[in-house]
PDB file of N, CA and C in Angstrom:
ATOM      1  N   UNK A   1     -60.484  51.597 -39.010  1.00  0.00           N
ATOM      2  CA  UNK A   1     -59.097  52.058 -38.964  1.00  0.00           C
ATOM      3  C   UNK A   1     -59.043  53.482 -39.509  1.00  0.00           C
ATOM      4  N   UNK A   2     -58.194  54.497 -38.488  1.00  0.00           N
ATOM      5  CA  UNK A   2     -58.389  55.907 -39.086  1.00  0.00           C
ATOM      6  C   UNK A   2     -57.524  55.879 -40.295  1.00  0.00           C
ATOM      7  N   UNK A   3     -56.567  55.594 -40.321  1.00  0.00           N
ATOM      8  CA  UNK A   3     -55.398  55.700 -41.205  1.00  0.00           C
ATOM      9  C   UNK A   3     -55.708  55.858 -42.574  1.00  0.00           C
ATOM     10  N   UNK A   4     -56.291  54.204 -43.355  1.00  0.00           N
ATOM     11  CA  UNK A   4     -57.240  54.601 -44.615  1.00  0.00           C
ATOM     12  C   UNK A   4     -57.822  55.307 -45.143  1.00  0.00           C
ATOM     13  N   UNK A   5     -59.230  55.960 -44.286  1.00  0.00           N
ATOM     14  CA  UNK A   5     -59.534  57.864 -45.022  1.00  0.00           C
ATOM     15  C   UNK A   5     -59.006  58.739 -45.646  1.00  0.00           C
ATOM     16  N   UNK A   6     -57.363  58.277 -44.093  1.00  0.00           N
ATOM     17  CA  UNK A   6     -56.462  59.698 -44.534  1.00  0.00           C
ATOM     18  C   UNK A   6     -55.821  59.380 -45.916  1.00  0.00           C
ATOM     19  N   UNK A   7     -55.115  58.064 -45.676  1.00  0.00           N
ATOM     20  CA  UNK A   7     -55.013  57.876 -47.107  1.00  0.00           C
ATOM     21  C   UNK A   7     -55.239  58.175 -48.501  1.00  0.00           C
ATOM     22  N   UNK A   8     -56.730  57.884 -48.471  1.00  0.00           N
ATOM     23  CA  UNK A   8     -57.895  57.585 -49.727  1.00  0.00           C
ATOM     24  C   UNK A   8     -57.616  58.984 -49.740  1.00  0.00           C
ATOM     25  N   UNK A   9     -57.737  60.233 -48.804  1.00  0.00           N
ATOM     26  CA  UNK A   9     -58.103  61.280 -48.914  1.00  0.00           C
ATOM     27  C   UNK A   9     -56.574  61.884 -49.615  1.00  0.00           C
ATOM     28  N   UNK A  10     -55.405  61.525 -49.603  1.00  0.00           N
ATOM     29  CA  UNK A  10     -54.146  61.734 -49.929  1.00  0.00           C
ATOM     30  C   UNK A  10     -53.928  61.757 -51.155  1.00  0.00           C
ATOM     31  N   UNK A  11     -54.297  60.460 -51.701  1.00  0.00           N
ATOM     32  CA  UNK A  11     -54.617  59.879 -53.007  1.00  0.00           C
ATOM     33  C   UNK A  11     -55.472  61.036 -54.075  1.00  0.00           C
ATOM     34  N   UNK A  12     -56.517  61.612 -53.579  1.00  0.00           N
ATOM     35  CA  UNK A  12     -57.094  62.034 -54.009  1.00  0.00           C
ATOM     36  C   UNK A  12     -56.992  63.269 -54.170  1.00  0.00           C
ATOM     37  N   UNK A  13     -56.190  63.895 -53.757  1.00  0.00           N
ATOM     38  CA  UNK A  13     -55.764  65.418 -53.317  1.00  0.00           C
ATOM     39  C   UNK A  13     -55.878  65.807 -55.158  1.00  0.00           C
ATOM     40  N   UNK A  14     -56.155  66.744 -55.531  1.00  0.00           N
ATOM     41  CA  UNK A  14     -56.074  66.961 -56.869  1.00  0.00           C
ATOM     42  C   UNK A  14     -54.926  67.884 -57.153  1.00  0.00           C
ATOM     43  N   UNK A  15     -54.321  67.874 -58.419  1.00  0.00           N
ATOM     44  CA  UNK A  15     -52.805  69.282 -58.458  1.00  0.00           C
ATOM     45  C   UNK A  15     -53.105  70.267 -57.643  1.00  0.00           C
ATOM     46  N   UNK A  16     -54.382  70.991 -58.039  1.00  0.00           N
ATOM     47  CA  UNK A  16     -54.495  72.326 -57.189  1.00  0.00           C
ATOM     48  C   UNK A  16     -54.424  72.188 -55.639  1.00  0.00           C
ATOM     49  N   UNK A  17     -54.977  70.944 -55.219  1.00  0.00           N
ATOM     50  CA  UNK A  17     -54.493  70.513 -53.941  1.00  0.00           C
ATOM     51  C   UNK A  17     -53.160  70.445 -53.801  1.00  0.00           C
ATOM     52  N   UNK A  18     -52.666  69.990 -54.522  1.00  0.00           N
ATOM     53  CA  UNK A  18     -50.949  69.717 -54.143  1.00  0.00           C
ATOM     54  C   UNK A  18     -49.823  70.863 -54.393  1.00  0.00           C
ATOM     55  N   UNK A  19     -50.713  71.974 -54.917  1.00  0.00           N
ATOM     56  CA  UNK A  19     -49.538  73.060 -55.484  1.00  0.00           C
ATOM     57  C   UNK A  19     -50.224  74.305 -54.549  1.00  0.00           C
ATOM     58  N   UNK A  20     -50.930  74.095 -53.723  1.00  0.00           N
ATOM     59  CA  UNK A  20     -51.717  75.125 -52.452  1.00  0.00           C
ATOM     60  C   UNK A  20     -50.541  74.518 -51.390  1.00  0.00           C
ATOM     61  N   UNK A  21     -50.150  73.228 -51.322  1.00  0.00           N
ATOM     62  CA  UNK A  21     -49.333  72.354 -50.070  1.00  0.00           C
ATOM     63  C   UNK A  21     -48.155  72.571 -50.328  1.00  0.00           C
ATOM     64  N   UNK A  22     -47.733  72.560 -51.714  1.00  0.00           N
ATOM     65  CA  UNK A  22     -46.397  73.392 -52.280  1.00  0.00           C
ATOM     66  C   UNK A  22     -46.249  75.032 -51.781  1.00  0.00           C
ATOM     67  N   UNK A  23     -47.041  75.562 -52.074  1.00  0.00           N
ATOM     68  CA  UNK A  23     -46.788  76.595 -51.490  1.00  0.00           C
ATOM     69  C   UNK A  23     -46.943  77.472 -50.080  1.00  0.00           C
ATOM     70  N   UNK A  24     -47.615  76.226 -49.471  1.00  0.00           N
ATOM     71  CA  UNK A  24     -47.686  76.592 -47.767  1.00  0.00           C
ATOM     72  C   UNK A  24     -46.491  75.614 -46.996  1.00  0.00           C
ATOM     73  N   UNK A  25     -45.722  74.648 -47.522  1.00  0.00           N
ATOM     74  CA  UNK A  25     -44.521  74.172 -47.125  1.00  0.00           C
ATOM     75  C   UNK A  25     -43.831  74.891 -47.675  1.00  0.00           C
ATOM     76  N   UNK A  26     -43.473  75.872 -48.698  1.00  0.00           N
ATOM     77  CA  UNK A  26     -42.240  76.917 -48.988  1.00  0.00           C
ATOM     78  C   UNK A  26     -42.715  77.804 -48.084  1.00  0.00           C
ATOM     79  N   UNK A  27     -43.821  78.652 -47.968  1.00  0.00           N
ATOM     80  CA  UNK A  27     -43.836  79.713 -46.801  1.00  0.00           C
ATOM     81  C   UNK A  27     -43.362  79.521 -45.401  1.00  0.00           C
ATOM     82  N   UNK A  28     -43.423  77.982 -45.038  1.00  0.00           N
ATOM     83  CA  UNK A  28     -43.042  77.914 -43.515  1.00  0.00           C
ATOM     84  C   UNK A  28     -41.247  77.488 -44.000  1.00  0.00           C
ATOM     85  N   UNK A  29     -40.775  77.276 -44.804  1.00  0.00           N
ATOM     86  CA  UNK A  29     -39.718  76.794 -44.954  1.00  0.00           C
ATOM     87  C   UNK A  29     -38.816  77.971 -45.198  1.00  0.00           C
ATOM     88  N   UNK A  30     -39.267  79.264 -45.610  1.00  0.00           N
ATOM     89  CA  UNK A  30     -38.981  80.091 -46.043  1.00  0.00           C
ATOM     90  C   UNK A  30     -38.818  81.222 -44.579  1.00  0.00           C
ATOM     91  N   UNK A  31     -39.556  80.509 -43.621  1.00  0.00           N
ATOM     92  CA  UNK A  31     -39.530  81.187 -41.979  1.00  0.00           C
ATOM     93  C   UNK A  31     -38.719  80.047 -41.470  1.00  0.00           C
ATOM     94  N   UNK A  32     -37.772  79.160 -41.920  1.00  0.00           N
ATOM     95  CA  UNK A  32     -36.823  78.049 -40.966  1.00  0.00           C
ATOM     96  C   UNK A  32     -38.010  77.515 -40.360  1.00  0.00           C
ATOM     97  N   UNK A  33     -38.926  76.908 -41.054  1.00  0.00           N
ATOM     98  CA  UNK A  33     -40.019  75.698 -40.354  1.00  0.00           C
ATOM     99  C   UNK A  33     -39.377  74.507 -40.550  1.00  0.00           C
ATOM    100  N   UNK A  34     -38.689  73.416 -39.811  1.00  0.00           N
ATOM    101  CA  UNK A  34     -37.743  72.303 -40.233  1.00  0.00           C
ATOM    102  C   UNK A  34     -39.347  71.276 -40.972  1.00  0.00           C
ATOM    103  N   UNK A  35     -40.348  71.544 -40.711  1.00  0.00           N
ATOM    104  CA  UNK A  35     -41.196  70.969 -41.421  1.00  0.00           C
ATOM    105  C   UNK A  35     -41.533  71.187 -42.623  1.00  0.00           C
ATOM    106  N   UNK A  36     -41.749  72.742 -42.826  1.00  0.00           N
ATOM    107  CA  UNK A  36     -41.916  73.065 -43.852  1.00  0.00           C
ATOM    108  C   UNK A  36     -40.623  72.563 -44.844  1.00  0.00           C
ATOM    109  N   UNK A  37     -39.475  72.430 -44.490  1.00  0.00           N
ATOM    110  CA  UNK A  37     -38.376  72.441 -45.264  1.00  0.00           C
ATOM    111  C   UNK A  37     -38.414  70.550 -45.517  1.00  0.00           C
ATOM    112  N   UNK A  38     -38.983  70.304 -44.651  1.00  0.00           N
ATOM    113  CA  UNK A  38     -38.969  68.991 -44.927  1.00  0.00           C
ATOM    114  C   UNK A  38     -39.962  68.078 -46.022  1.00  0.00           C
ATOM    115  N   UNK A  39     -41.032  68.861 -45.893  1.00  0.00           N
ATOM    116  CA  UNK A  39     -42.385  68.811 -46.881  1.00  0.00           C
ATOM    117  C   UNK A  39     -42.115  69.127 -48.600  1.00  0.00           C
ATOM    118  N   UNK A  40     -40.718  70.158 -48.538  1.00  0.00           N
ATOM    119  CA  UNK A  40     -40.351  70.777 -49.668  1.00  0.00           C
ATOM    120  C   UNK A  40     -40.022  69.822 -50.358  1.00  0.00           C
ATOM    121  N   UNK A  41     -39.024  68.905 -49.620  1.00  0.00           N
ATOM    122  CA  UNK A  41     -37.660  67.758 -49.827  1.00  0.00           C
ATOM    123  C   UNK A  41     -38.929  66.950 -50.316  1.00  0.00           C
ATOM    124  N   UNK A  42     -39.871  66.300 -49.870  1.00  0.00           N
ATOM    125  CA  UNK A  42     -40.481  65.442 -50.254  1.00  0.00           C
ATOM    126  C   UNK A  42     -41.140  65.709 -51.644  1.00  0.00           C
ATOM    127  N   UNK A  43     -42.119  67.366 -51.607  1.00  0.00           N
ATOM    128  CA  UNK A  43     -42.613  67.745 -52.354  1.00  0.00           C
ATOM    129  C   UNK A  43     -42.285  67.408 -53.878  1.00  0.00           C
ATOM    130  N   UNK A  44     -40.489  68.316 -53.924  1.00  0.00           N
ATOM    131  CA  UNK A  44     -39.651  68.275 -55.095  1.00  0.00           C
ATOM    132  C   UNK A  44     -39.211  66.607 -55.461  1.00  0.00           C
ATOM    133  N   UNK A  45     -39.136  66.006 -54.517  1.00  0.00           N
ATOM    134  CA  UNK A  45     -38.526  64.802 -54.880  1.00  0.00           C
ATOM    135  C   UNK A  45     -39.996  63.967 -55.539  1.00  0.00           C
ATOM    136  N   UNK A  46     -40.702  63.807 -54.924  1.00  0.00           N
ATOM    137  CA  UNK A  46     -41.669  63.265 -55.968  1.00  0.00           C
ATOM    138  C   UNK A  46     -43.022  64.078 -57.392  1.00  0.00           C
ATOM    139  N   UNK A  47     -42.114  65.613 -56.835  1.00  0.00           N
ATOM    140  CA  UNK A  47     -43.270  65.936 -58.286  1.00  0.00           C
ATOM    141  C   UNK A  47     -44.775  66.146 -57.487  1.00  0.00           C
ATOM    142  N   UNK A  48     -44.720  66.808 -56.451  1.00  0.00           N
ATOM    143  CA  UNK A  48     -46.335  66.697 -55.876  1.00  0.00           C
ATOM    144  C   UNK A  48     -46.587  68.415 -55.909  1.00  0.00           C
ATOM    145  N   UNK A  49     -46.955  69.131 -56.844  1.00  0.00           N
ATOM    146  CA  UNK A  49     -47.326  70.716 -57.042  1.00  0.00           C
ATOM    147  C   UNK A  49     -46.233  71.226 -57.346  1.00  0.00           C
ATOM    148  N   UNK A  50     -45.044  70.706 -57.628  1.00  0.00           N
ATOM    149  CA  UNK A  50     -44.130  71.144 -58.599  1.00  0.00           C
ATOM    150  C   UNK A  50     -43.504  69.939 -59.493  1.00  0.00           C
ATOM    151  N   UNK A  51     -42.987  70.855 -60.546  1.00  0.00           N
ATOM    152  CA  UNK A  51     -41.926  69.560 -61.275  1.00  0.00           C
ATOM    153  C   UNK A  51     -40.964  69.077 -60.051  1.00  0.00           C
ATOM    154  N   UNK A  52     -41.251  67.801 -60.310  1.00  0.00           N
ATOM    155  CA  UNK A  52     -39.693  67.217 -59.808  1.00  0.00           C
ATOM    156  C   UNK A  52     -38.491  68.246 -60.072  1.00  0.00           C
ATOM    157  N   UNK A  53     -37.583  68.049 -59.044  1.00  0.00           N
ATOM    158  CA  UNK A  53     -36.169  68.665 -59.243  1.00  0.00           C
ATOM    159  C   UNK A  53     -35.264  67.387 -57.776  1.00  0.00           C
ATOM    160  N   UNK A  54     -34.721  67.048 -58.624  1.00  0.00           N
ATOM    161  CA  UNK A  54     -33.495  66.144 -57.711  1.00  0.00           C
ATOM    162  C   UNK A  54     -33.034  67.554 -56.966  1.00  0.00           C
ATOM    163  N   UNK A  55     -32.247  68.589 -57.747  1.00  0.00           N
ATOM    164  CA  UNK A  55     -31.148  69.452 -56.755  1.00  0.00           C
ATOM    165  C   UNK A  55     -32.087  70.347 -55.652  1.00  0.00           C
ATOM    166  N   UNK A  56     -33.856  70.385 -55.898  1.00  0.00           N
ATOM    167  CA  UNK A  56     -34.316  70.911 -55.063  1.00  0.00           C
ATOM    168  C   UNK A  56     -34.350  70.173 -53.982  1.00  0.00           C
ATOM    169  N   UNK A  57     -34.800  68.825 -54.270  1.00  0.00           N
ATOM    170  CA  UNK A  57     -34.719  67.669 -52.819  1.00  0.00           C
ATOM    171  C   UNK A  57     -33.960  67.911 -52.022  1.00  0.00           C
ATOM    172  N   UNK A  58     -33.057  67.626 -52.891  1.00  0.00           N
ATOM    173  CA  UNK A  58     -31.401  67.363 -51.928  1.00  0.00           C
ATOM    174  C   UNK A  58     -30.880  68.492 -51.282  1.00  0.00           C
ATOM    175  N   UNK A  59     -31.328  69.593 -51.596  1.00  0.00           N
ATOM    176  CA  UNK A  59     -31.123  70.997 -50.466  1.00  0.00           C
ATOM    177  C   UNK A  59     -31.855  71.027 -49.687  1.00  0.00           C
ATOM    178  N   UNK A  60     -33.218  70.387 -50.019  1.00  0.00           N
ATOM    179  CA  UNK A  60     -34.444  70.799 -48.675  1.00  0.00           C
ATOM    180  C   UNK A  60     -33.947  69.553 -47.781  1.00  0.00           C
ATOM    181  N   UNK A  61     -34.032  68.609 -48.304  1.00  0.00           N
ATOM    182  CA  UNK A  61     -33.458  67.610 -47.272  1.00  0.00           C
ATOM    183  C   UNK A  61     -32.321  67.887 -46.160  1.00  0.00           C
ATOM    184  N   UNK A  62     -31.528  68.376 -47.146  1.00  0.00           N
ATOM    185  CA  UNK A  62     -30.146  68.410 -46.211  1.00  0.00           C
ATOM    186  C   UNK A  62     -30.215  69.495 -45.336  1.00  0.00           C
ATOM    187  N   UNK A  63     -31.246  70.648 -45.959  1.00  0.00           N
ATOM    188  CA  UNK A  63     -31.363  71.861 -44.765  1.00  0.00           C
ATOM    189  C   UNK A  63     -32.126  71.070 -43.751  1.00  0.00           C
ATOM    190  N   UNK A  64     -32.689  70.357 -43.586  1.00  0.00           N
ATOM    191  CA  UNK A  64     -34.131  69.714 -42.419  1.00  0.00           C
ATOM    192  C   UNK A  64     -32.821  68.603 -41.540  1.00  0.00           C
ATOM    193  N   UNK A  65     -32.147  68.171 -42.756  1.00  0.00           N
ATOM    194  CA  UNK A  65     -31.624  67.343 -41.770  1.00  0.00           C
ATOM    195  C   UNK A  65     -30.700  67.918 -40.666  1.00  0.00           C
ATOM    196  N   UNK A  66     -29.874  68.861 -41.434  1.00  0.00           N
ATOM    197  CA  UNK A  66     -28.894  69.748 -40.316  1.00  0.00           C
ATOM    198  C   UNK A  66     -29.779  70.371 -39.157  1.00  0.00           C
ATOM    199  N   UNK A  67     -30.723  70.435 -39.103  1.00  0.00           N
ATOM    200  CA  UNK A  67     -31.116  70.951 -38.309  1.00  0.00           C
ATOM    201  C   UNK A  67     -31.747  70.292 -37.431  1.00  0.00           C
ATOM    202  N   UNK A  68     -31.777  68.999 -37.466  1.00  0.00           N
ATOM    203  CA  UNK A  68     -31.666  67.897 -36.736  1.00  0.00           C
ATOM    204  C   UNK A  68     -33.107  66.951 -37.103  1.00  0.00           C
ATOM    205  N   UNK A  69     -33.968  67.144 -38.322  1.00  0.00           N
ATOM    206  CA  UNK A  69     -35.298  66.571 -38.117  1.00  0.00           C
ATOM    207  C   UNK A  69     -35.139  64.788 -38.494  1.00  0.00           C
ATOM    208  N   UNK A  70     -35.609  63.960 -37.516  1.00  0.00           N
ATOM    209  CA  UNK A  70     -35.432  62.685 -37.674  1.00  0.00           C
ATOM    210  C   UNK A  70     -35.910  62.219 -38.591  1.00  0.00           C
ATOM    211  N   UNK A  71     -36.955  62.614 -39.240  1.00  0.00           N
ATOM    212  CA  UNK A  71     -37.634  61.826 -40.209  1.00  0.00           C
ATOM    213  C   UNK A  71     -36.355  62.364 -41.669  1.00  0.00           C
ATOM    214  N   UNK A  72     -35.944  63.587 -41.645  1.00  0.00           N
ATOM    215  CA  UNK A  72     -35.232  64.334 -42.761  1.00  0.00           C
ATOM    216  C   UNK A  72     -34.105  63.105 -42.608  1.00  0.00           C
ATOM    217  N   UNK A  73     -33.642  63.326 -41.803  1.00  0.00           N
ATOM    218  CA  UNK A  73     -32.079  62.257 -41.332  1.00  0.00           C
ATOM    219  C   UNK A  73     -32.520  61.094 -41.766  1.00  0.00           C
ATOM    220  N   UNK A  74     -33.425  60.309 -41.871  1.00  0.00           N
ATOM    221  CA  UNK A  74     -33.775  58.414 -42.044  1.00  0.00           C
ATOM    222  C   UNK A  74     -33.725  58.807 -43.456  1.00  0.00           C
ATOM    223  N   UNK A  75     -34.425  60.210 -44.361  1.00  0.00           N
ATOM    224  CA  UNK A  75     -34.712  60.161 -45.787  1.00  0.00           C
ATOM    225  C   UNK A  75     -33.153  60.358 -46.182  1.00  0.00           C
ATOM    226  N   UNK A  76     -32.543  61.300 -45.470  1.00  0.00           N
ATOM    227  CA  UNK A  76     -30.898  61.852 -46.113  1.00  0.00           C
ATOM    228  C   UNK A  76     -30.429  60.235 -46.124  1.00  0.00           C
ATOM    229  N   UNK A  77     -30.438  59.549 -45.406  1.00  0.00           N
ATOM    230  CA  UNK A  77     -29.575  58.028 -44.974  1.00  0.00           C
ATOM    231  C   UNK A  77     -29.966  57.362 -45.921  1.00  0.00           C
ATOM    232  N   UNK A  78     -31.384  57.363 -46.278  1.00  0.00           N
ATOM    233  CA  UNK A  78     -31.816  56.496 -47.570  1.00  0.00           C
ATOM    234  C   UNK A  78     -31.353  56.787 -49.016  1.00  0.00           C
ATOM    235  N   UNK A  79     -31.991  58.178 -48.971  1.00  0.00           N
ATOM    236  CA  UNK A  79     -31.181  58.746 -50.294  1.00  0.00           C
ATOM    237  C   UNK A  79     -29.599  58.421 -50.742  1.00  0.00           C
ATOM    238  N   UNK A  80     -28.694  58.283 -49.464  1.00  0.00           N
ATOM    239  CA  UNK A  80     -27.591  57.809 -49.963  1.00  0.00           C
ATOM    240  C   UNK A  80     -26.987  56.491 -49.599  1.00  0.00           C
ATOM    241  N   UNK A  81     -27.583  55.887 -49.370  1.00  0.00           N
ATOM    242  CA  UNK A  81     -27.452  54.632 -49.700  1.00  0.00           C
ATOM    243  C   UNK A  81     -27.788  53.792 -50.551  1.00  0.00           C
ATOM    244  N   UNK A  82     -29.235  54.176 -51.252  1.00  0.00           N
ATOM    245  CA  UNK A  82     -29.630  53.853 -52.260  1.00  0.00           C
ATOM    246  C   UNK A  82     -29.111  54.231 -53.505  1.00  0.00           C
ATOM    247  N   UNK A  83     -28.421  55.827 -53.285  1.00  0.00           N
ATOM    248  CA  UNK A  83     -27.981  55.841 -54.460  1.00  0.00           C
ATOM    249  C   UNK A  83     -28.995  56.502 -55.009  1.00  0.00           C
ATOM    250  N   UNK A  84     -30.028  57.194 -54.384  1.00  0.00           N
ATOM    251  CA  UNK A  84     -31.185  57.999 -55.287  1.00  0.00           C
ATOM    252  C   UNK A  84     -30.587  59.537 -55.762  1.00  0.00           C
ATOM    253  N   UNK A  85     -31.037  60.034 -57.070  1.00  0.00           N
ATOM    254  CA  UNK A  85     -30.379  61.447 -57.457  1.00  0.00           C
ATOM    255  C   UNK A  85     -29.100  61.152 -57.863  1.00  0.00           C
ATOM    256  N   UNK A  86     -28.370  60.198 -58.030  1.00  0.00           N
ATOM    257  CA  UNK A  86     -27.112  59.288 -58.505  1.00  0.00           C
ATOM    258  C   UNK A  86     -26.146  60.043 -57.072  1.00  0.00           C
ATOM    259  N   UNK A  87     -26.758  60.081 -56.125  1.00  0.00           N
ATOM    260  CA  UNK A  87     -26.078  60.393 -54.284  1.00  0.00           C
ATOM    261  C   UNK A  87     -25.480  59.066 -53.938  1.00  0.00           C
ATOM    262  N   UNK A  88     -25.084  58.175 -54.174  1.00  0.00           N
ATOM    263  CA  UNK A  88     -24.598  57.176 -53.416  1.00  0.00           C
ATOM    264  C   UNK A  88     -23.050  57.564 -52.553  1.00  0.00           C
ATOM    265  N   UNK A  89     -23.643  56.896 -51.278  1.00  0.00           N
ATOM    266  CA  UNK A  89     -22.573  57.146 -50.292  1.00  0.00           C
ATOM    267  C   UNK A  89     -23.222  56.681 -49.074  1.00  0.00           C
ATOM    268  N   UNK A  90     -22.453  55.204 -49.534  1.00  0.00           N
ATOM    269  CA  UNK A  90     -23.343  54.324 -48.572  1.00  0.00           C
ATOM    270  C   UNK A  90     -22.192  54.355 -46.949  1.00  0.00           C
ATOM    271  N   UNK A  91     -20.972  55.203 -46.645  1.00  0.00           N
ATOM    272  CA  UNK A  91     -19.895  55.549 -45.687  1.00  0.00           C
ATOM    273  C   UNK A  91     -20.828  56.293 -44.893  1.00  0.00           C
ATOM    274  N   UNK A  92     -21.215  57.433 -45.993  1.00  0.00           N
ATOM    275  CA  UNK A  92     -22.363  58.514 -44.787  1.00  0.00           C
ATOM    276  C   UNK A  92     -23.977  57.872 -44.556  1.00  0.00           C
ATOM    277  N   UNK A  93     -24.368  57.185 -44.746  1.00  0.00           N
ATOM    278  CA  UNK A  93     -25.744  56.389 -44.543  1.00  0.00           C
ATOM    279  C   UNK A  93     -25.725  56.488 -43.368  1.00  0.00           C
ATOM    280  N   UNK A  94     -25.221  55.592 -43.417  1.00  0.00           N
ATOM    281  CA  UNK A  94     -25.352  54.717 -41.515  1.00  0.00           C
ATOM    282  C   UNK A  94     -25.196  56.311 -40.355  1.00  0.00           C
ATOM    283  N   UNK A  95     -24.382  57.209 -40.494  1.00  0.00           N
ATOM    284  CA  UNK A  95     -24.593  58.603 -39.890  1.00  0.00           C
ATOM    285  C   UNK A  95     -25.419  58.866 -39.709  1.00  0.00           C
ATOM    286  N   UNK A  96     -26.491  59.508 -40.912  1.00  0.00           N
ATOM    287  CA  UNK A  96     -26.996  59.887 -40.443  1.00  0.00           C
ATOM    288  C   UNK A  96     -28.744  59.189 -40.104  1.00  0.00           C
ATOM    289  N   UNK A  97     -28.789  57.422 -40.056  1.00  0.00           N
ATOM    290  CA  UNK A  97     -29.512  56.488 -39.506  1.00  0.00           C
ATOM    291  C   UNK A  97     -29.584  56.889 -37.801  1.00  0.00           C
ATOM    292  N   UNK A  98     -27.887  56.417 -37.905  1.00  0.00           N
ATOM    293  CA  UNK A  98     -27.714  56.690 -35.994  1.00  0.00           C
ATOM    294  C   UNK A  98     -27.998  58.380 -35.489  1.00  0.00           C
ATOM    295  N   UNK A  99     -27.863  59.224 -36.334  1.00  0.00           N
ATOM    296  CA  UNK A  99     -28.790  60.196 -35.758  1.00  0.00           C
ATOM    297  C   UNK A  99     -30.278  60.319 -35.398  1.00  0.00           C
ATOM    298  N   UNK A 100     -30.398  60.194 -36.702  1.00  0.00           N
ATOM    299  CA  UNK A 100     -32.017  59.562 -36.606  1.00  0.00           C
ATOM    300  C   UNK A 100     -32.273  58.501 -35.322  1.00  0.00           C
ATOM    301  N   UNK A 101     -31.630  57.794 -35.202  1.00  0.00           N
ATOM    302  CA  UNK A 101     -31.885  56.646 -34.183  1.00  0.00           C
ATOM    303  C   UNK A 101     -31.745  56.851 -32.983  1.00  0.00           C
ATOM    304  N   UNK A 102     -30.999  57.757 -32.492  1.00  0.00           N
ATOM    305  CA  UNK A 102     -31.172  58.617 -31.768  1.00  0.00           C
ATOM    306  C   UNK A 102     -32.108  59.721 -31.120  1.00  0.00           C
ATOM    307  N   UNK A 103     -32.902  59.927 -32.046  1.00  0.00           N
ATOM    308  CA  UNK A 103     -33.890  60.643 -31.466  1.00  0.00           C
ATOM    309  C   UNK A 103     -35.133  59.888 -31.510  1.00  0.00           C
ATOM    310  N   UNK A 104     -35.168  58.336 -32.009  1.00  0.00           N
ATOM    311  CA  UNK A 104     -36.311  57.604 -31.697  1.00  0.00           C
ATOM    312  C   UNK A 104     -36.690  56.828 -32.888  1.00  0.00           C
ATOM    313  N   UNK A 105     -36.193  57.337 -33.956  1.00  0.00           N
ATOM    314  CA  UNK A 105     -36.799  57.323 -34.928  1.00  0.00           C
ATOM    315  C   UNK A 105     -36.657  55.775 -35.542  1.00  0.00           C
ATOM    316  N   UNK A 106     -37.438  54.712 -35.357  1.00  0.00           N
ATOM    317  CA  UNK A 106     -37.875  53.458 -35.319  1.00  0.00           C
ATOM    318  C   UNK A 106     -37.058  52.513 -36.970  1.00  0.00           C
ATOM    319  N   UNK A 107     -37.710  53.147 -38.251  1.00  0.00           N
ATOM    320  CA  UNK A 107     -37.384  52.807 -38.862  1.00  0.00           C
ATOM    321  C   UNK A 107     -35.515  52.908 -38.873  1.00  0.00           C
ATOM    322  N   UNK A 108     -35.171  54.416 -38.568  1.00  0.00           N
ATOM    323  CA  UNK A 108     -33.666  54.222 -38.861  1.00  0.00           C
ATOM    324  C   UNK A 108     -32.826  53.269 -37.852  1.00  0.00           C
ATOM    325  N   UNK A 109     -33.517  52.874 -36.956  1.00  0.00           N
ATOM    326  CA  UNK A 109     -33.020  51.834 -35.682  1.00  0.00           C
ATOM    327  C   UNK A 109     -33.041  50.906 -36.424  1.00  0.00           C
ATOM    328  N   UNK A 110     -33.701  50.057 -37.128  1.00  0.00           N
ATOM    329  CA  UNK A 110     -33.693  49.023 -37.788  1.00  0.00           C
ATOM    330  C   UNK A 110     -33.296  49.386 -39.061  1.00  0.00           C
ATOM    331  N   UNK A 111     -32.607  49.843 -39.897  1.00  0.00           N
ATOM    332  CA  UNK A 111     -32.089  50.110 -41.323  1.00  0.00           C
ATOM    333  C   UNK A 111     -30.291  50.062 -40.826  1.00  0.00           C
ATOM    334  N   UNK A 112     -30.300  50.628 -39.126  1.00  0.00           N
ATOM    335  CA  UNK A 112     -29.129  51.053 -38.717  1.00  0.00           C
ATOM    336  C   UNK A 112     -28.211  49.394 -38.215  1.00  0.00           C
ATOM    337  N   UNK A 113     -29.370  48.626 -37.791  1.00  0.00           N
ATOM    338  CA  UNK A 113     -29.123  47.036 -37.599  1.00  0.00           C
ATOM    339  C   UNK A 113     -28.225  46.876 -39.137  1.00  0.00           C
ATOM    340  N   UNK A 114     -28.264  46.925 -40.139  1.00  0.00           N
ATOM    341  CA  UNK A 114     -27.525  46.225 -41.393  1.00  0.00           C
ATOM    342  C   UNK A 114     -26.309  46.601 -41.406  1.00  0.00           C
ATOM    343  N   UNK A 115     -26.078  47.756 -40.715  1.00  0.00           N
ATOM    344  CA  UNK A 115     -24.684  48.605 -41.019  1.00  0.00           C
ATOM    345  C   UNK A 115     -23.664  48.001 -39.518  1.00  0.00           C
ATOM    346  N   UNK A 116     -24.460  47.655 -38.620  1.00  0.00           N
ATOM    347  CA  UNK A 116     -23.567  46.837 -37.704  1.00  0.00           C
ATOM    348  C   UNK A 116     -23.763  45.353 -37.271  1.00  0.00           C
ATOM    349  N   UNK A 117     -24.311  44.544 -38.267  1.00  0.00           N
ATOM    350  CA  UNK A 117     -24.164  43.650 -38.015  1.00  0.00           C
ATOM    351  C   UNK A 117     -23.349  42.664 -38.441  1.00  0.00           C
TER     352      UNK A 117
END
C-alpha cells in the first residue's frame, strides 16, 4: 500500500522539515496560491513550523475557502460546527458542506446528510 510510506514519512518530517513547508506554503499563499493559503490554515491550526495561532487559521481558511477550495470549505464547515477556535455556528456549517459538496468533495456529501435529514 503506497499510502503508509507517505505517512511514516509525514510523521517523521522533523521541525526544520516543517518550518521549510511553513515557509513555502506562505510564499505561494502570498502569490494567491488557494493551496498555499490552504496549507497555511492547516499549518497555523495545528502548530506544524509555526506556533499555533487560532486567528491565523481562521483567516487562511476563510481566504481558501472564498475562493472556492473544497477541501478549505469541508475544514471552514467543520471548524464551525464543532465549535473549534470557540467559532461555533452550526446555521453556517451546512453552507459551506453543500459547497464543498458541490464540487465533489465526498466527505462534505456525507457530513451534509446530518443537516438534512
Amino acid at each position: 500500500m503506497v499510502i503508509a510510506p507517505v505517512r511514516k514519512r509525514i510523521v517523521q518530517r522533523t521541525r526544520a522539515d516543517q518550518a521549510h513547508d511553513f515557509r513555502l506554503y506562505k510564499q505561494a499563499a502570498d502569490q494567491n496560491d488557494v493551496a498555499g493559503e490552504f496549507g497555511l490554515s492547516i499549518a497555523y491550526r495545528v502548530g506544524k513550523g509555526v506556533k499555533p495561532d487560532p486567528a491565523e487559521a481562521t483567516r487562511w481558511i476563510r481566504r481558501a475557502a472564498d475562493r472556492g477550495d473544497p477541501n478549505a470549505l469541508f475544514n471552514l464547515g467543520t471548524i464551525l460546527r464543532q465549535g473549534v477556535f470557540g467559532q461555533k455556528d452550526e446555521l453556517a456549517a451546512p453552507h459551506y458542506y453543500l459547497l464543498s459538496a458541490n464540487k465533489g468533495h465526498g466527505r462534505s456529501q456525507y457530513n451534509l446528510g446530518f443537516f438534512t435529514a
